[in-house]
PDB file of N, CA and C in Angstrom:
ATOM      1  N   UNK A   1      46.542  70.075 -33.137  1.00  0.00           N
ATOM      2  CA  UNK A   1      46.208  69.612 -31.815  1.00  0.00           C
ATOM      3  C   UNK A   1      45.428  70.726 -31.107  1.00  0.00           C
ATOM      4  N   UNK A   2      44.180  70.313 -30.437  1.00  0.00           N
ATOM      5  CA  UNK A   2      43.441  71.290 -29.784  1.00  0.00           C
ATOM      6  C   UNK A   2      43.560  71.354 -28.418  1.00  0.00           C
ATOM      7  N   UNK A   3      43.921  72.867 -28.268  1.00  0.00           N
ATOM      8  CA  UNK A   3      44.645  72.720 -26.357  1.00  0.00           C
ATOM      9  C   UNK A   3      43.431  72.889 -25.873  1.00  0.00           C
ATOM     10  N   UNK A   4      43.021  72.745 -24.517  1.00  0.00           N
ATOM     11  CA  UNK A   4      41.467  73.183 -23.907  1.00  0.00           C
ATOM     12  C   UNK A   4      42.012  73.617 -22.403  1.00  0.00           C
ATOM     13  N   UNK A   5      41.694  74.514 -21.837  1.00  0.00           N
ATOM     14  CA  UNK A   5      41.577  74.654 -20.141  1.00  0.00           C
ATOM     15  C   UNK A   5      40.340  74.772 -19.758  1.00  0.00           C
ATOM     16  N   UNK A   6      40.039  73.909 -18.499  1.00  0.00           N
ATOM     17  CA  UNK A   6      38.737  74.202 -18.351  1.00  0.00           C
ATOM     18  C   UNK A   6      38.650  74.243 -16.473  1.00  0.00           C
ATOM     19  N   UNK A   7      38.055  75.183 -16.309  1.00  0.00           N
ATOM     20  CA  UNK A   7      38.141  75.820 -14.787  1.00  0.00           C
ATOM     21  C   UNK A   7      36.684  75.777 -14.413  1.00  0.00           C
ATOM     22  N   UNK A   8      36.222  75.205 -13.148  1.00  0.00           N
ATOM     23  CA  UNK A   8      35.283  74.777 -12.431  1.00  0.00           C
ATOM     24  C   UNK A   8      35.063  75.500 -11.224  1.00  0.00           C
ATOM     25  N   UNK A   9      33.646  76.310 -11.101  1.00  0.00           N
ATOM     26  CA  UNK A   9      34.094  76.665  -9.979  1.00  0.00           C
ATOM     27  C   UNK A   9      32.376  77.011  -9.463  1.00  0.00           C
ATOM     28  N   UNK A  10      31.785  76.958  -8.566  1.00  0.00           N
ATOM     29  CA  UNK A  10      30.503  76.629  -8.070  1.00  0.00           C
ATOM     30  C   UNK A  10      29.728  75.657  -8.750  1.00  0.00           C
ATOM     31  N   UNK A  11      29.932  74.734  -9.381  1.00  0.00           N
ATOM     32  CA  UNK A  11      29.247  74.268  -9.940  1.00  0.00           C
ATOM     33  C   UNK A  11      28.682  74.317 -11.537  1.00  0.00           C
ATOM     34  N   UNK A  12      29.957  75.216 -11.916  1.00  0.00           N
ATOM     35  CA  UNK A  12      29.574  75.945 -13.784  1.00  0.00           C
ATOM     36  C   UNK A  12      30.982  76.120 -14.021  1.00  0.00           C
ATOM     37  N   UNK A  13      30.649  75.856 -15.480  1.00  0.00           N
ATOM     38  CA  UNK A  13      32.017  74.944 -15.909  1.00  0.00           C
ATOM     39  C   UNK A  13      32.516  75.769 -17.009  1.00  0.00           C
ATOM     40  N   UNK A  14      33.879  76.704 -17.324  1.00  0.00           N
ATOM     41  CA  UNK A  14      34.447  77.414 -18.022  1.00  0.00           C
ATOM     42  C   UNK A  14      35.399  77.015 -19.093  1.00  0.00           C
ATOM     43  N   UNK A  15      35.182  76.858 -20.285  1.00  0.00           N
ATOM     44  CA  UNK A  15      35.830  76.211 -21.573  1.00  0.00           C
ATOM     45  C   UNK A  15      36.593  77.235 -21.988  1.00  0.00           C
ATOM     46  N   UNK A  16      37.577  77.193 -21.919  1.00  0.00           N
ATOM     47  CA  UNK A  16      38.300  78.188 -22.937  1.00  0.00           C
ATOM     48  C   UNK A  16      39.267  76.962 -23.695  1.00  0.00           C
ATOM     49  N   UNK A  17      38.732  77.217 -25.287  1.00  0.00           N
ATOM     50  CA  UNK A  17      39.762  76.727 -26.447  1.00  0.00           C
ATOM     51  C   UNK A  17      40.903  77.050 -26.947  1.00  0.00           C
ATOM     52  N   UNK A  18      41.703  76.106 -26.764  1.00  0.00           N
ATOM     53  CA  UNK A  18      43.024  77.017 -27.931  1.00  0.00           C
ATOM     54  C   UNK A  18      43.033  78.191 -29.106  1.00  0.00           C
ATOM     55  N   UNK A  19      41.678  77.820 -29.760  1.00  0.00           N
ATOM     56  CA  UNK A  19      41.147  78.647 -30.938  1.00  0.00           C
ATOM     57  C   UNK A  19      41.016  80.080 -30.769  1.00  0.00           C
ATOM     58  N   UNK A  20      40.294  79.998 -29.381  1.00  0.00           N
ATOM     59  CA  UNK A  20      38.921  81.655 -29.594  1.00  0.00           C
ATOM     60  C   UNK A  20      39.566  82.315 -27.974  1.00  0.00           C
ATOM     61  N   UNK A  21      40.616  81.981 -27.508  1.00  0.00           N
ATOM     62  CA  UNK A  21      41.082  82.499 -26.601  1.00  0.00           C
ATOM     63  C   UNK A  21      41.363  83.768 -26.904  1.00  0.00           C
ATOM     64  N   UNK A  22      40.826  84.754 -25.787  1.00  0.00           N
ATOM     65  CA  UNK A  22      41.221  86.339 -25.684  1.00  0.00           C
ATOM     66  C   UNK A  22      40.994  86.789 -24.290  1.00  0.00           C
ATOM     67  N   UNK A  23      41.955  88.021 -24.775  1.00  0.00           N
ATOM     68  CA  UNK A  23      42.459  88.785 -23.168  1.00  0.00           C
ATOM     69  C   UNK A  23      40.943  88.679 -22.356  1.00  0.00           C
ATOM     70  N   UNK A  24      40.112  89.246 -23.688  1.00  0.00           N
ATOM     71  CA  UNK A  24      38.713  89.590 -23.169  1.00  0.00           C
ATOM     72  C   UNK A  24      37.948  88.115 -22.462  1.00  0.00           C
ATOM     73  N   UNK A  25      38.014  87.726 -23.231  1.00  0.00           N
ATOM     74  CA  UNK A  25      36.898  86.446 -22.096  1.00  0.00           C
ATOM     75  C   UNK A  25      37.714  85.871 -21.051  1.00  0.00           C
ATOM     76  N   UNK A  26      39.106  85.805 -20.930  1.00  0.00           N
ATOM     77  CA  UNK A  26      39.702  85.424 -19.972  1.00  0.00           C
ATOM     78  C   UNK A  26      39.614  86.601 -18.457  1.00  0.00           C
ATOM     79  N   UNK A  27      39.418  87.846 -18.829  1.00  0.00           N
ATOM     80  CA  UNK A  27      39.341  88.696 -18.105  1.00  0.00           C
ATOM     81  C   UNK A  27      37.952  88.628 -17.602  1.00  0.00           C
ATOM     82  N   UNK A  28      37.186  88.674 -18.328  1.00  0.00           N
ATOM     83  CA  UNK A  28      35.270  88.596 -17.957  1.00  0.00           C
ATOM     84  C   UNK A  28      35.333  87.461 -17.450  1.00  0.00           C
ATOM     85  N   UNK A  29      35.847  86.258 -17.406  1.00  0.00           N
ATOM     86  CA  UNK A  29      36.085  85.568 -16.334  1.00  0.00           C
ATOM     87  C   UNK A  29      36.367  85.524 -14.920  1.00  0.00           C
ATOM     88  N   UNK A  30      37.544  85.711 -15.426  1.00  0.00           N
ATOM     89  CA  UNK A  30      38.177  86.374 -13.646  1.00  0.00           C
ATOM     90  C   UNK A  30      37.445  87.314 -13.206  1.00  0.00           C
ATOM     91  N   UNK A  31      36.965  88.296 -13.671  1.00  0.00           N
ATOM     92  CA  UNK A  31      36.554  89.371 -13.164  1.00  0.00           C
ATOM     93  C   UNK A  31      35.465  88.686 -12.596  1.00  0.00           C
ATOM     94  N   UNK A  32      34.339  88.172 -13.353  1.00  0.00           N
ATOM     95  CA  UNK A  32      32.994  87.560 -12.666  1.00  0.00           C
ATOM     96  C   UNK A  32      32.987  86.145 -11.588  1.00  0.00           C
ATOM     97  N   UNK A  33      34.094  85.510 -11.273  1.00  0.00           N
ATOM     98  CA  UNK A  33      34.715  84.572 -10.164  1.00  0.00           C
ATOM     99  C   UNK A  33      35.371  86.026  -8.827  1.00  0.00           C
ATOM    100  N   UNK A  34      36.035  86.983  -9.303  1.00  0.00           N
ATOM    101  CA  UNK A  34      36.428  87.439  -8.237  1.00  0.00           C
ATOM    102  C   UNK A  34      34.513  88.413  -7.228  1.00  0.00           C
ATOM    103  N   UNK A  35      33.761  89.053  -8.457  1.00  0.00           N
ATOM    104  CA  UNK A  35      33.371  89.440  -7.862  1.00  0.00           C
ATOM    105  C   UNK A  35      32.125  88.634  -7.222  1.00  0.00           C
ATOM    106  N   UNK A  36      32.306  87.211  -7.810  1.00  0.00           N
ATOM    107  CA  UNK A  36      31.455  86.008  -7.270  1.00  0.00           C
ATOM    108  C   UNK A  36      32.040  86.240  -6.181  1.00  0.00           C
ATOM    109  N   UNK A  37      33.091  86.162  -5.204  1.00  0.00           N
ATOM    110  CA  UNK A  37      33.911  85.862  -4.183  1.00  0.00           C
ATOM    111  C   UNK A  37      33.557  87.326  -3.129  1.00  0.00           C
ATOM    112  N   UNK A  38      33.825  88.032  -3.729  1.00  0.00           N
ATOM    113  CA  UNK A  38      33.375  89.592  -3.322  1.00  0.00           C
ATOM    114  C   UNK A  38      32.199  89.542  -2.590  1.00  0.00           C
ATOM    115  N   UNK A  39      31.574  89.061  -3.483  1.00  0.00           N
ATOM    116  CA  UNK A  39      29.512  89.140  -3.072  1.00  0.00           C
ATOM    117  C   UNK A  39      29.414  88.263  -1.228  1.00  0.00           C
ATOM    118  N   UNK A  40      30.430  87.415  -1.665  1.00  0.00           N
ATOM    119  CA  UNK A  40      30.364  86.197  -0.678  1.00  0.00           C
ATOM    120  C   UNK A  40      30.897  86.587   0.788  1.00  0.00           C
ATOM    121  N   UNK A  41      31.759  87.602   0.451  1.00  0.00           N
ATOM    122  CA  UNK A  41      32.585  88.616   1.635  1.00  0.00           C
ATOM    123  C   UNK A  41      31.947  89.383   2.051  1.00  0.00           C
ATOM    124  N   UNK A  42      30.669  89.863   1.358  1.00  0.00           N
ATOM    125  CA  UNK A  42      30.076  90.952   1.641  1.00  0.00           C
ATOM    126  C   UNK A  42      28.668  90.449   2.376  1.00  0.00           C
ATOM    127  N   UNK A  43      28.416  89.359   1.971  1.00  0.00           N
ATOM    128  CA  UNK A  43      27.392  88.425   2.788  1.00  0.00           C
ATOM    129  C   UNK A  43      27.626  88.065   3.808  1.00  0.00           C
ATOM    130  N   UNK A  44      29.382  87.546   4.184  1.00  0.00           N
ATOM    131  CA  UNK A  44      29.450  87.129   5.237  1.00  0.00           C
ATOM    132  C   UNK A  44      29.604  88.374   6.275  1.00  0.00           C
ATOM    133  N   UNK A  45      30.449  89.726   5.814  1.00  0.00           N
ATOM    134  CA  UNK A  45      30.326  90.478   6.483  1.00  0.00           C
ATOM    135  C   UNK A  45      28.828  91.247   7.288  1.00  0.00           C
ATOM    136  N   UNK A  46      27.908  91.068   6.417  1.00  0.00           N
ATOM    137  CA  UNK A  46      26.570  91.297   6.218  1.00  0.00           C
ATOM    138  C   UNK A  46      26.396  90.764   7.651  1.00  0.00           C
ATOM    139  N   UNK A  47      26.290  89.479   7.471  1.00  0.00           N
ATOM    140  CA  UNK A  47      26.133  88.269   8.935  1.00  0.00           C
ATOM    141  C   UNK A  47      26.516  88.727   9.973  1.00  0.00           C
ATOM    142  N   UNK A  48      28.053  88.817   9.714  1.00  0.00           N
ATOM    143  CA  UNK A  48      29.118  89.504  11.134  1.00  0.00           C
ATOM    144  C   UNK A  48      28.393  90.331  11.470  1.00  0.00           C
ATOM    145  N   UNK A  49      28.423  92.176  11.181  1.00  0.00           N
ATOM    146  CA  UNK A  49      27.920  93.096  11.575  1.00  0.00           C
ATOM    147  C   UNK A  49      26.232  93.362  12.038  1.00  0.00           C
ATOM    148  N   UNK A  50      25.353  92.363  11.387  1.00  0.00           N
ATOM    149  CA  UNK A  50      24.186  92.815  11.696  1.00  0.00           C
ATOM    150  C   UNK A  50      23.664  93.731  10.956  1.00  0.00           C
ATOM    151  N   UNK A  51      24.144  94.317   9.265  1.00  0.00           N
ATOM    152  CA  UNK A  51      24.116  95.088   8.636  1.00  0.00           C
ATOM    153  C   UNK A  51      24.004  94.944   7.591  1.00  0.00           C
ATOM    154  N   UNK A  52      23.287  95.254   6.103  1.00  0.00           N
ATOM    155  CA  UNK A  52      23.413  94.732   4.922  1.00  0.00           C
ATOM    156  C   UNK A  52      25.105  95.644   4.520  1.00  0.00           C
ATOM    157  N   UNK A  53      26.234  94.798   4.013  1.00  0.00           N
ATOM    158  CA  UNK A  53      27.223  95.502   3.429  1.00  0.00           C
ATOM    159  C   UNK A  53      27.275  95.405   2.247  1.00  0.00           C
ATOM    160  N   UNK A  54      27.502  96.432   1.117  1.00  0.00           N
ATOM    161  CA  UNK A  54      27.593  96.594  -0.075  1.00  0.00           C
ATOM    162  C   UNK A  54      29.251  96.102  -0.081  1.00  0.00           C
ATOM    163  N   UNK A  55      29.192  95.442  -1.464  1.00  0.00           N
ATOM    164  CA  UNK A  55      30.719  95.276  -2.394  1.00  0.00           C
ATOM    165  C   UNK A  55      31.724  95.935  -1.991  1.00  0.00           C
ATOM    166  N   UNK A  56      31.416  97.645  -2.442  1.00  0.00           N
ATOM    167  CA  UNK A  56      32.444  98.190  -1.696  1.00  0.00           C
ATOM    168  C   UNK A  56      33.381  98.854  -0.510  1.00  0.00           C
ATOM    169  N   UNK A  57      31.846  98.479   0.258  1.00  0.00           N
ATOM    170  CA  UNK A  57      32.473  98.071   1.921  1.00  0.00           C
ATOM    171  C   UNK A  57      32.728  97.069   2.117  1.00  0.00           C
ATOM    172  N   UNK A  58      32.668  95.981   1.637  1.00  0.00           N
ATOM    173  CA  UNK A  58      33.346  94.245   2.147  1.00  0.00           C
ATOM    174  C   UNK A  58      34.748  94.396   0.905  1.00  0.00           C
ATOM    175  N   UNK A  59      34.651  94.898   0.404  1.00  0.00           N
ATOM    176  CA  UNK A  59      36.314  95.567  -0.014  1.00  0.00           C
ATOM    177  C   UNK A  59      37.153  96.646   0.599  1.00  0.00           C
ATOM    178  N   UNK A  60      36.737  97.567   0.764  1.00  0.00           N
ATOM    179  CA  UNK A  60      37.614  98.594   1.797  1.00  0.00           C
ATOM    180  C   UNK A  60      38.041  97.539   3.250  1.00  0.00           C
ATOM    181  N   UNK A  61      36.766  96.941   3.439  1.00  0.00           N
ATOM    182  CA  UNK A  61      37.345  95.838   5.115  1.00  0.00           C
ATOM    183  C   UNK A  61      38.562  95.017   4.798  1.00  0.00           C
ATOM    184  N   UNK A  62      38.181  94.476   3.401  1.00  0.00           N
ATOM    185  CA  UNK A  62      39.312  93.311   2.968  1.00  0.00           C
ATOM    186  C   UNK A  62      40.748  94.120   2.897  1.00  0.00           C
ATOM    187  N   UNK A  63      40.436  95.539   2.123  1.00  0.00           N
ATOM    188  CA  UNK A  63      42.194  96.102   1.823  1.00  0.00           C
ATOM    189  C   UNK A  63      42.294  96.555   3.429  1.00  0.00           C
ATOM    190  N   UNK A  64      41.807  97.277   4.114  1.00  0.00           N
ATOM    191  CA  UNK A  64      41.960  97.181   5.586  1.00  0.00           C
ATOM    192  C   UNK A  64      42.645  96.059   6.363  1.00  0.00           C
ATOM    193  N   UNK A  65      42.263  95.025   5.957  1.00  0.00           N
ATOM    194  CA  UNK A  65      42.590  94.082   7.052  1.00  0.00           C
ATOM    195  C   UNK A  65      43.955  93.762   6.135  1.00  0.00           C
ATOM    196  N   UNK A  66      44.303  93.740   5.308  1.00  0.00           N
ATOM    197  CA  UNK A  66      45.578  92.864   4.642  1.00  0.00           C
ATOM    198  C   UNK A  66      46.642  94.003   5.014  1.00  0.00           C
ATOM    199  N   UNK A  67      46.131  95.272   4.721  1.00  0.00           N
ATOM    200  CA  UNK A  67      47.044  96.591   5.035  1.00  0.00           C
ATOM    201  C   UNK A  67      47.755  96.503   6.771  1.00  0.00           C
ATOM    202  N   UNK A  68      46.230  95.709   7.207  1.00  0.00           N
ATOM    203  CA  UNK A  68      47.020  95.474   8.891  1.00  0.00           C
ATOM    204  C   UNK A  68      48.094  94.468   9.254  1.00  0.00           C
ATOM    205  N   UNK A  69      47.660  93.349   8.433  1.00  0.00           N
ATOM    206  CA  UNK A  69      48.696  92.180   7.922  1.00  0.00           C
ATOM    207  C   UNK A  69      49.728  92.254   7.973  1.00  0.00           C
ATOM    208  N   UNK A  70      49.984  93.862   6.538  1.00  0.00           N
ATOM    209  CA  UNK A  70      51.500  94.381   6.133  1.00  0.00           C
ATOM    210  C   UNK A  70      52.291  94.771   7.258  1.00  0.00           C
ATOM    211  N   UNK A  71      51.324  95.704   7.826  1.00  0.00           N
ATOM    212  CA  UNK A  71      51.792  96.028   8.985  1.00  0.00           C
ATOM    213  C   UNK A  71      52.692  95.494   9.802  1.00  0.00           C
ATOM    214  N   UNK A  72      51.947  94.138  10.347  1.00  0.00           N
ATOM    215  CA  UNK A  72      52.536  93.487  11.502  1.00  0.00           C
ATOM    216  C   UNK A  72      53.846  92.748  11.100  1.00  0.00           C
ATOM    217  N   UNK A  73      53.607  92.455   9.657  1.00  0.00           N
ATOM    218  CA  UNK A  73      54.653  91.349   8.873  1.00  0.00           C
ATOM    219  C   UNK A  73      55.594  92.437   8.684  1.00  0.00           C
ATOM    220  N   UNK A  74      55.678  93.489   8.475  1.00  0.00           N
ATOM    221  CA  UNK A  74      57.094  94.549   8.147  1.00  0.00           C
ATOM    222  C   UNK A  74      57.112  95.433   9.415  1.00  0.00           C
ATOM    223  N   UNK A  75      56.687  95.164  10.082  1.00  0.00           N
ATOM    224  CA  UNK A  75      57.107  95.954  11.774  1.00  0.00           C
ATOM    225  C   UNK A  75      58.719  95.900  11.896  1.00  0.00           C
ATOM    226  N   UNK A  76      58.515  94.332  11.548  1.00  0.00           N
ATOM    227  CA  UNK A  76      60.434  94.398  12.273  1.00  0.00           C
ATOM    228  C   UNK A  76      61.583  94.021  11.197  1.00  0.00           C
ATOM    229  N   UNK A  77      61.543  94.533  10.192  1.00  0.00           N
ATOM    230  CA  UNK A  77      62.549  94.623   9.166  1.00  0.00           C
ATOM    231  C   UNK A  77      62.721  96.000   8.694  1.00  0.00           C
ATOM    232  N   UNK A  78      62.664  95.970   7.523  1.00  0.00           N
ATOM    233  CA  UNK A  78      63.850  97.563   6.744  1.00  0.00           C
ATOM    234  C   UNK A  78      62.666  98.693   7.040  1.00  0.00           C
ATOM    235  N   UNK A  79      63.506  99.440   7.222  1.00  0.00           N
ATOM    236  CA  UNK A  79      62.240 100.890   7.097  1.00  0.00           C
ATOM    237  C   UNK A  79      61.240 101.569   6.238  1.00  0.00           C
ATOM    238  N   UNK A  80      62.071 101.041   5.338  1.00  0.00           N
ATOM    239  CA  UNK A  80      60.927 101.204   3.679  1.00  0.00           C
ATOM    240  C   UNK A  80      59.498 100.558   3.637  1.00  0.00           C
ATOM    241  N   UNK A  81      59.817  98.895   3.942  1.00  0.00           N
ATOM    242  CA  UNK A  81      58.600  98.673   3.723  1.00  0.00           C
ATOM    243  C   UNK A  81      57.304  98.952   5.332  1.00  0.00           C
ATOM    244  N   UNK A  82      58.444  98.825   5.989  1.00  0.00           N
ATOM    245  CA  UNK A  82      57.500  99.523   7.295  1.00  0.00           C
ATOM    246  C   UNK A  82      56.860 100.736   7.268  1.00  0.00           C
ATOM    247  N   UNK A  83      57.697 101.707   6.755  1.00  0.00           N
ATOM    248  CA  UNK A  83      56.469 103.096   6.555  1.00  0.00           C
ATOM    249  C   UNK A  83      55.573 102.897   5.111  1.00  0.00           C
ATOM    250  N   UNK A  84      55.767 102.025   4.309  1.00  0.00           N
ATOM    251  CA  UNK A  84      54.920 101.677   2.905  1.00  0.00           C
ATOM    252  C   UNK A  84      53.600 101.580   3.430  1.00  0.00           C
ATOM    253  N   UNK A  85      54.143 100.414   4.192  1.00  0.00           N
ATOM    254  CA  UNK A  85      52.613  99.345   5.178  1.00  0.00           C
ATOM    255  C   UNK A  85      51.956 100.350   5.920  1.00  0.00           C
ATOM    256  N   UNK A  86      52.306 101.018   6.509  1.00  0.00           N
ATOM    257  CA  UNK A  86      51.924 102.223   7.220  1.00  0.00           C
ATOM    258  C   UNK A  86      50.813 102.929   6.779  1.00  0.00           C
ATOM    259  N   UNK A  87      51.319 103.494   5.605  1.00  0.00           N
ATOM    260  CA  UNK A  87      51.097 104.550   4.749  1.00  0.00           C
ATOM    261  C   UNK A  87      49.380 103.726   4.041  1.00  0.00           C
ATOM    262  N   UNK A  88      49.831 102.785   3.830  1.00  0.00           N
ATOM    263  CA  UNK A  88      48.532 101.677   3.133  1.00  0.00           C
ATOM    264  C   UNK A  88      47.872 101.759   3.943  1.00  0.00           C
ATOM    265  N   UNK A  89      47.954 101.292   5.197  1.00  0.00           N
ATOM    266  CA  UNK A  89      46.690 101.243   6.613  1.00  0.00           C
ATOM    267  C   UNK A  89      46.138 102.241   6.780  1.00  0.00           C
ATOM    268  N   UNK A  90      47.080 103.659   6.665  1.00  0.00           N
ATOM    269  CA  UNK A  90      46.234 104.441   6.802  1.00  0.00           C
ATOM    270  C   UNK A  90      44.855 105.044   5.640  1.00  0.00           C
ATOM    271  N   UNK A  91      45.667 104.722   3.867  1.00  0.00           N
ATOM    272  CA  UNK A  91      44.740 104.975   3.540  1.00  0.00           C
ATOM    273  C   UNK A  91      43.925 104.279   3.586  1.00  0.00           C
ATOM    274  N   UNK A  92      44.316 102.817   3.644  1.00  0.00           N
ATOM    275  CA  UNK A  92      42.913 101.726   3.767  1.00  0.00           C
ATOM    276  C   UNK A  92      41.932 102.172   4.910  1.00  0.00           C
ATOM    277  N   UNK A  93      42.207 102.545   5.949  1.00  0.00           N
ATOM    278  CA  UNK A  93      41.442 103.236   6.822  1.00  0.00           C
ATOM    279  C   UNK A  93      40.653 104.454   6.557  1.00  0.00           C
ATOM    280  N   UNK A  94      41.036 104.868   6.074  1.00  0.00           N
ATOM    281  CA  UNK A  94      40.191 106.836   5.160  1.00  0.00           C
ATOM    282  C   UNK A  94      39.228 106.073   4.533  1.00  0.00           C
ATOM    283  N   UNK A  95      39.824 105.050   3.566  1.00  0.00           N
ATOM    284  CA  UNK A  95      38.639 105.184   2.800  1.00  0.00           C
ATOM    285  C   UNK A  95      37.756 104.258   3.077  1.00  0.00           C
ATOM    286  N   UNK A  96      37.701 102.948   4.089  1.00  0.00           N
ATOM    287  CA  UNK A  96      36.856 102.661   4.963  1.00  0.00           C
ATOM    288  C   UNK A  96      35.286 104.078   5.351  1.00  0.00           C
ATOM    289  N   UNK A  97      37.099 104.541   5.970  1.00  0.00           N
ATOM    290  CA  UNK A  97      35.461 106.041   7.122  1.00  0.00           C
ATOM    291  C   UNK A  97      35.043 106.343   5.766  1.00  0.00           C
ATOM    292  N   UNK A  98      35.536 106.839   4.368  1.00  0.00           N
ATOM    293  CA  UNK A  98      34.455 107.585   3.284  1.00  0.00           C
ATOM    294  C   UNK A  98      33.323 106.657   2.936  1.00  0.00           C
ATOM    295  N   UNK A  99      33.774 105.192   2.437  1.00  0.00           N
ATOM    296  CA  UNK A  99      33.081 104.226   2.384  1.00  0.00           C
ATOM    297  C   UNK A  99      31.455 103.967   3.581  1.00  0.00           C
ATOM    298  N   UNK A 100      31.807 104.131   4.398  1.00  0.00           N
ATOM    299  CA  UNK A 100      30.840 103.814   5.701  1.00  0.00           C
ATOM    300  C   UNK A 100      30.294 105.344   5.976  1.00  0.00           C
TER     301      UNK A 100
END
Protein backbone atom coordinates (compact mmCIF):
# COMPACT_ATOMS: atom_id res chain seq x y z
CA UNK A 1 0.00 0.00 0.00
CA UNK A 2 1.36 3.42 -1.03
CA UNK A 3 1.02 6.15 1.74
CA UNK A 4 1.23 9.81 0.05
CA UNK A 5 1.05 13.34 2.01
CA UNK A 6 0.62 16.06 0.03
CA UNK A 7 0.82 19.77 1.38
CA UNK A 8 -0.35 22.83 -0.64
CA UNK A 9 0.66 25.94 -0.09
CA UNK A 10 0.73 29.20 -2.52
CA UNK A 11 -0.35 27.59 -5.14
CA UNK A 12 2.56 24.58 -5.57
CA UNK A 13 1.92 21.40 -4.59
CA UNK A 14 4.37 19.11 -2.31
CA UNK A 15 4.35 15.14 -2.82
CA UNK A 16 6.06 13.34 -0.44
CA UNK A 17 5.77 9.31 -0.96
CA UNK A 18 5.84 6.63 1.43
CA UNK A 19 8.90 5.33 -0.62
CA UNK A 20 11.58 8.25 -0.92
CA UNK A 21 10.67 10.02 2.30
CA UNK A 22 13.70 11.70 4.19
CA UNK A 23 14.61 13.90 7.06
CA UNK A 24 16.21 15.81 4.15
CA UNK A 25 13.42 16.77 1.78
CA UNK A 26 11.03 17.04 4.54
CA UNK A 27 13.30 19.62 6.12
CA UNK A 28 14.11 21.59 2.64
CA UNK A 29 10.59 21.84 2.76
CA UNK A 30 9.78 23.37 5.80
CA UNK A 31 12.64 25.28 5.71
CA UNK A 32 11.67 26.88 2.15
CA UNK A 33 7.63 27.48 3.37
CA UNK A 34 9.04 29.06 6.59
CA UNK A 35 11.39 31.28 4.86
CA UNK A 36 8.56 31.80 2.12
CA UNK A 37 6.65 33.27 5.25
CA UNK A 38 9.77 35.19 6.50
CA UNK A 39 10.18 37.05 3.11
CA UNK A 40 6.42 37.97 3.56
CA UNK A 41 7.16 39.53 7.19
CA UNK A 42 9.83 41.27 5.92
CA UNK A 43 7.76 42.84 3.07
CA UNK A 44 5.17 43.67 5.20
CA UNK A 45 7.47 45.17 7.65
CA UNK A 46 9.18 46.87 4.65
CA UNK A 47 5.54 48.63 4.08
CA UNK A 48 5.08 49.44 7.87
CA UNK A 49 8.39 51.27 8.36
CA UNK A 50 8.97 53.01 5.09
CA UNK A 51 12.20 51.00 4.82
CA UNK A 52 13.49 48.07 2.79
CA UNK A 53 13.86 45.24 5.82
CA UNK A 54 16.11 42.36 5.33
CA UNK A 55 15.10 38.62 6.70
CA UNK A 56 17.02 39.15 9.53
CA UNK A 57 15.50 42.20 10.77
CA UNK A 58 11.80 41.03 10.15
CA UNK A 59 13.12 38.16 12.44
CA UNK A 60 14.81 39.87 15.33
CA UNK A 61 11.13 42.13 15.22
CA UNK A 62 9.25 38.76 15.20
CA UNK A 63 11.50 37.17 18.32
CA UNK A 64 11.06 40.75 19.85
CA UNK A 65 7.58 40.94 19.73
CA UNK A 66 6.73 37.21 20.99
CA UNK A 67 9.55 37.81 23.79
CA UNK A 68 7.07 40.83 24.69
CA UNK A 69 4.11 38.41 24.55
CA UNK A 70 6.11 36.15 27.16
CA UNK A 71 6.40 38.86 29.03
CA UNK A 72 2.99 40.03 29.58
CA UNK A 73 1.60 36.28 29.67
CA UNK A 74 4.16 35.35 32.72
CA UNK A 75 4.00 38.79 34.53
CA UNK A 76 1.64 37.30 36.97
CA UNK A 77 2.55 33.74 37.78
CA UNK A 78 5.81 31.81 39.16
CA UNK A 79 9.01 33.68 39.16
CA UNK A 80 10.93 31.45 36.96
CA UNK A 81 9.20 31.92 34.03
CA UNK A 82 8.83 35.68 34.65
CA UNK A 83 12.54 36.42 34.86
CA UNK A 84 13.06 33.66 31.72
CA UNK A 85 10.64 36.07 29.66
CA UNK A 86 12.58 38.85 30.87
CA UNK A 87 15.80 37.70 30.17
CA UNK A 88 14.47 36.78 26.32
CA UNK A 89 13.17 40.48 25.80
CA UNK A 90 16.05 41.65 26.68
CA UNK A 91 18.14 39.69 24.46
CA UNK A 92 15.59 39.90 21.75
CA UNK A 93 16.10 43.56 22.12
CA UNK A 94 20.24 43.62 21.83
CA UNK A 95 20.05 41.90 19.05
CA UNK A 96 17.38 43.93 17.32
CA UNK A 97 19.88 47.26 18.16
CA UNK A 98 22.99 44.83 16.54
CA UNK A 99 20.67 43.85 13.78
CA UNK A 100 19.54 47.61 12.86
Amino acid sequence: MKQQLTLQAANEKFLFSGNNVTIESVYATVSNLCSEALDGVACFYSHILGEKISIPQASAIVQAQVAFLAVILFSCGPMTPAVLSVAWFVRALLKCRSVF
